[in-house]
Protein backbone atom coordinates (compact mmCIF):
# COMPACT_ATOMS: atom_id res chain seq x y z
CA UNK A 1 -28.17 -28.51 43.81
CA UNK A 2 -29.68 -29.45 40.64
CA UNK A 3 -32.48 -26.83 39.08
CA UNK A 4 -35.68 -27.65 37.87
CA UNK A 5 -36.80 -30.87 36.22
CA UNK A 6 -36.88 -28.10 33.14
CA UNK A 7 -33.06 -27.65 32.92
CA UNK A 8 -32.85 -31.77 33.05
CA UNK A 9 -32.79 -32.36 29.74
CA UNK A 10 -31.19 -31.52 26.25
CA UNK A 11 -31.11 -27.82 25.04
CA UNK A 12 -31.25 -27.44 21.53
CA UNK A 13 -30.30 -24.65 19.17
CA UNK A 14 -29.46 -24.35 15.37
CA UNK A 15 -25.79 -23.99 16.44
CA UNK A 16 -25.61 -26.13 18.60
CA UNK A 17 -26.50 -28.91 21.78
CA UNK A 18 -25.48 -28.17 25.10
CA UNK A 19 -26.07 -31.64 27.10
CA UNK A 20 -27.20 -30.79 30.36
CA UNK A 21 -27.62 -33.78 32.66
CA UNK A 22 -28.56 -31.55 35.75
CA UNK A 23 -27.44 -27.63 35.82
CA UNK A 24 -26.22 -26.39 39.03
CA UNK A 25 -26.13 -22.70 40.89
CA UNK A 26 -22.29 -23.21 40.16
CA UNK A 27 -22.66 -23.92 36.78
CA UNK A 28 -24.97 -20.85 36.16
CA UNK A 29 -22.51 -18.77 37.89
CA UNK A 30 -19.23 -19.23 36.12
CA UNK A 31 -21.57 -18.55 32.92
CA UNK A 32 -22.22 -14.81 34.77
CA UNK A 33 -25.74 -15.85 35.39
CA UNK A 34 -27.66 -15.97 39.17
CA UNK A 35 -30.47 -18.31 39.01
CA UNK A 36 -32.04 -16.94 42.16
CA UNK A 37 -33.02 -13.84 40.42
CA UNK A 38 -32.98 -14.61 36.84
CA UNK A 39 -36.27 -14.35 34.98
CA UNK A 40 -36.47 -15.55 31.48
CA UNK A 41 -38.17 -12.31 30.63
CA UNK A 42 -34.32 -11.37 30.43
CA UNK A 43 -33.25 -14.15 28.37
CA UNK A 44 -35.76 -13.25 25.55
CA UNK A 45 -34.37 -9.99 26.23
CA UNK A 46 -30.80 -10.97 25.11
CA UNK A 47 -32.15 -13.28 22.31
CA UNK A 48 -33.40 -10.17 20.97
CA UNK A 49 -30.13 -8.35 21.10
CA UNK A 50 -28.36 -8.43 17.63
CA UNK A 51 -25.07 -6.98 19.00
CA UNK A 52 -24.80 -10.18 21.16
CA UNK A 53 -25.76 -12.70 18.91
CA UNK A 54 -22.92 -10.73 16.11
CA UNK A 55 -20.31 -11.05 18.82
CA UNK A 56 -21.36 -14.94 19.69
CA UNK A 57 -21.24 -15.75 15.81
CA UNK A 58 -17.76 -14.20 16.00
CA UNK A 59 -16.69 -16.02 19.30
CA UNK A 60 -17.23 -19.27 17.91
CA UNK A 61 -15.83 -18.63 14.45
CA UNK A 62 -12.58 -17.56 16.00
CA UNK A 63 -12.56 -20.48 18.30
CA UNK A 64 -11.14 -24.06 18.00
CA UNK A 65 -13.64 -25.56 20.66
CA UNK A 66 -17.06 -26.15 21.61
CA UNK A 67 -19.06 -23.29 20.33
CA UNK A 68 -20.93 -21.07 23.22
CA UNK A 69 -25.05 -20.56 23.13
CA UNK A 70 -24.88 -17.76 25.53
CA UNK A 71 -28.77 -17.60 24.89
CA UNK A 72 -29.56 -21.29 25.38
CA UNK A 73 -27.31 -20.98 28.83
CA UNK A 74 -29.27 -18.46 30.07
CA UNK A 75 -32.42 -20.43 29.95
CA UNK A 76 -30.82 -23.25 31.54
CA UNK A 77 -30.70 -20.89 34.71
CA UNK A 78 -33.27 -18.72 34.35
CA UNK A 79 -36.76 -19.14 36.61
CA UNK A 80 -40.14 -18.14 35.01
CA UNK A 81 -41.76 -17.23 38.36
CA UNK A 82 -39.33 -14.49 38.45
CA UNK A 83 -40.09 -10.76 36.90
CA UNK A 84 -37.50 -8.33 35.46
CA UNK A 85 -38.79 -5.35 37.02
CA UNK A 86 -37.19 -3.35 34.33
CA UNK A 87 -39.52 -5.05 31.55
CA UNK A 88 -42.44 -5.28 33.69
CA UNK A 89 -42.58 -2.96 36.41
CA UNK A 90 -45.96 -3.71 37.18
CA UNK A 91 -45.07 -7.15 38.45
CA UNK A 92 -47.36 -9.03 36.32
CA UNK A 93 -46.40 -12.30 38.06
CA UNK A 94 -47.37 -11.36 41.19
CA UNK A 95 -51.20 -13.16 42.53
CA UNK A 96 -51.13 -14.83 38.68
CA UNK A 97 -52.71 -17.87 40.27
CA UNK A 98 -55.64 -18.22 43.08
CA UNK A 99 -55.08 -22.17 44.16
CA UNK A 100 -51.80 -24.22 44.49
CA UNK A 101 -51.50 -28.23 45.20
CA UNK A 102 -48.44 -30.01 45.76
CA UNK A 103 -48.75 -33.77 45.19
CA UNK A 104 -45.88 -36.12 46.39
CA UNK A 105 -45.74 -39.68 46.53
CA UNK A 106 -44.86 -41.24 50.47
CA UNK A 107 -42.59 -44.17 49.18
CA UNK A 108 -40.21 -41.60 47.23
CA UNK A 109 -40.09 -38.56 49.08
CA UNK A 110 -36.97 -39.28 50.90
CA UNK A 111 -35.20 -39.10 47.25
CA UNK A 112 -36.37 -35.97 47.07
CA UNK A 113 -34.73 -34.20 50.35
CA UNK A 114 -35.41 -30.42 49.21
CA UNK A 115 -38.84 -31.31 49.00
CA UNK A 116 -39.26 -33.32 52.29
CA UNK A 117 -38.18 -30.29 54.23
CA UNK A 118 -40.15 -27.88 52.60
CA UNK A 119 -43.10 -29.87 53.45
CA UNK A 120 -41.67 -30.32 57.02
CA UNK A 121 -40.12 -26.81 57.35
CA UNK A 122 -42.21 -23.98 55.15
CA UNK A 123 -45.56 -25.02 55.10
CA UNK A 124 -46.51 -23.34 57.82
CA UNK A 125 -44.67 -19.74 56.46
CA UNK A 126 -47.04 -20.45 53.30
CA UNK A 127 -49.91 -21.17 54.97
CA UNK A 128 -49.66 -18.39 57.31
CA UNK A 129 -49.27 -15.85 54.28
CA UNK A 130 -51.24 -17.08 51.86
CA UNK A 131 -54.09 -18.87 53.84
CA UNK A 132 -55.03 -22.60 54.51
CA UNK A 133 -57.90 -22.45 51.01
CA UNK A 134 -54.90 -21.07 48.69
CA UNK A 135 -51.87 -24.23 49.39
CA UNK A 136 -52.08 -27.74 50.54
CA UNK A 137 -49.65 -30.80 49.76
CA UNK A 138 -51.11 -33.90 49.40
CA UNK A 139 -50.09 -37.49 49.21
CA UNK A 140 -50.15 -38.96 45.53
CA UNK A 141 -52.52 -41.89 45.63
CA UNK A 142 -50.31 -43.29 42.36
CA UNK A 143 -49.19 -46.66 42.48
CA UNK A 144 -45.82 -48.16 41.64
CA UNK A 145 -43.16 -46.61 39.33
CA UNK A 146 -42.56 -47.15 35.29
CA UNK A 147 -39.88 -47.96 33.47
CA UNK A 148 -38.82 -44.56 33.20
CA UNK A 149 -39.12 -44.02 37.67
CA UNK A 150 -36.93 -47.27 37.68
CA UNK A 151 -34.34 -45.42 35.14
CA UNK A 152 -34.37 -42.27 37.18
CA UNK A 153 -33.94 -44.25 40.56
CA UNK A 154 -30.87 -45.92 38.86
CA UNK A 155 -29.56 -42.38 38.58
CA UNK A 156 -29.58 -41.51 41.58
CA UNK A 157 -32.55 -38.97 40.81
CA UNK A 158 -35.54 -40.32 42.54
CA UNK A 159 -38.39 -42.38 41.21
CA UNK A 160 -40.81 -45.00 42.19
CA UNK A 161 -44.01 -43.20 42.36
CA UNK A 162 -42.42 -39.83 40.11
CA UNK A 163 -41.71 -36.68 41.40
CA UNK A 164 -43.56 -34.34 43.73
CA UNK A 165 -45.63 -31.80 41.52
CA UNK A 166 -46.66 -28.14 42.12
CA UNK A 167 -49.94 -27.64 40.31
CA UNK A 168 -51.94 -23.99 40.15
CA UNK A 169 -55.30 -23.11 39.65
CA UNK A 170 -56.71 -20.09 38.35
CA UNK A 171 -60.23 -20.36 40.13
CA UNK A 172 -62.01 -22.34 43.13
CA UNK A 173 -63.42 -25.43 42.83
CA UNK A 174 -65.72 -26.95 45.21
CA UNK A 175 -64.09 -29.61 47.63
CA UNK A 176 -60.59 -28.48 46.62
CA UNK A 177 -58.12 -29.16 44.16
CA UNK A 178 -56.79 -32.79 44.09
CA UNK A 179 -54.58 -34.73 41.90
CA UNK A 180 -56.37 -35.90 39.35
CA UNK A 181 -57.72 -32.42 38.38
CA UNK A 182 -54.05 -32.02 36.83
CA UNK A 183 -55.83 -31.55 33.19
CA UNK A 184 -57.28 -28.31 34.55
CA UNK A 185 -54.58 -26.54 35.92
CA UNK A 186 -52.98 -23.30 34.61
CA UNK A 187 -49.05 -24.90 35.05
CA UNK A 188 -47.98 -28.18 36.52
CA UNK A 189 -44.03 -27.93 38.00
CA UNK A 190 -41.84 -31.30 38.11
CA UNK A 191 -40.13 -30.42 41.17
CA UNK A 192 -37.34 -33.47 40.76
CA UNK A 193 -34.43 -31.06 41.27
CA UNK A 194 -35.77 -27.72 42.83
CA UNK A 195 -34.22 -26.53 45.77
CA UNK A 196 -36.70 -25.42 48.93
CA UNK A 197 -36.35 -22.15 49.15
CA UNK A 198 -37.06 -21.76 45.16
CA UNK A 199 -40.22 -23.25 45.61
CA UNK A 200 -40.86 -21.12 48.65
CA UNK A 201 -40.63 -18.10 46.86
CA UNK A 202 -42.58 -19.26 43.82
CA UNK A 203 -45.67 -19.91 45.81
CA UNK A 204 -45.10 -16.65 47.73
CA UNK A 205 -44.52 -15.06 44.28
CA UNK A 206 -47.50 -16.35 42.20
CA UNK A 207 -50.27 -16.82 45.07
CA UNK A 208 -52.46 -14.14 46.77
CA UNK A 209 -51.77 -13.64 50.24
CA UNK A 210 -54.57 -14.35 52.89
């Protein structure tokens, strides 16, 4: 399954472009990373590293093909809900936001299958850990798709009406949260390309429970 809507694009270092059309688990794995409990905290880890980054130079100096951006790689795969417990053992992450509101659009949710059962499937886990006040989804009240929802639909990748989005809030506001209070929130996710059970754990990960 794809990751998310992140990791769909290009990845750009000064040595470098990796063109990455939509990274997979697989393709994170045979690079020696796991995606499911990768946090970029590591990345900027290795980045840091001068030993690796002697040893890439090296690599691609010595070799006739594409060079390697071990470091540009790793935050193709890497999830930024997740904590390396080793560089923040106080798990920082954890309860960073108070509110969370997933907006999806009716007429292109079936393109978006991961999604659709989430809704269907988890809610109820969510809501039952973090509380009915902290999570809802909601039905985008957008209209029809642009140019660029027509391109993506062409693709195979979804469109008319955009993406679901995963928007958190740092503090209440009176009514709720809806859509067009995007401006205001603390991070807004494009979930084209997430897998369920990622976003399950993020919201478990980065909301309060009940």
């Amino acid at each position: 399954m794809m990751r998310s809507a992140a990791k769909i694009a290009l990845v750009l270092t000064s040595a470098y472009q990796i063109a990455i059309a939509a990274v997979t688990d697989e393709w994170c794995m045979e690079r020696g990373f796991d995606p499911s409990n990768l946090s970029c905290d590591t990345c900027t880890l290795l980045e840091e590293s001068t030993t690796l980054q002697s040893l890439q130079k090296k690599k691609n100096a010595a070799s006739g093909g594409d060079p390697i951006d071990i470091f540009a790689e790793c935050r193709a795969c890497c999830q930024a809900y997740k904590v390396n417990p080793i560089l923040r053992p106080d798990g920082g992450l954890r309860g960073k936001y108070k509110y969370a509101l997933l907006t999806y659009n009716a007429n292109s949710l079936e393109s978006y299958g991961e999604i659709r059962d989430f809704i269907e499937r988890d809610m109820d886990d969510i809501l039952s850990f973090k509380g009915n006040h902290r999570f809802r989804a909601a039905k985008s009240e957008g209209g029809g798709g642009s140019g660029n929802d027509m391109m993506m639909m062409m693709m195979g990748m979804g469109g008319f009406g955009g993406p679901p989005k995963l928007m958190f809030f740092e503090k209440q506001k009176k009514g709720g949260w809806k859509e067009e209070d995007e401006g205001d929130a603390g991070e807004v996710i494009d979930l084209r390309g997430w897998k369920r059970e990622d976003v399950k754990d993020m919201l478990l990960t980065l909301l309060p429970n009940a």
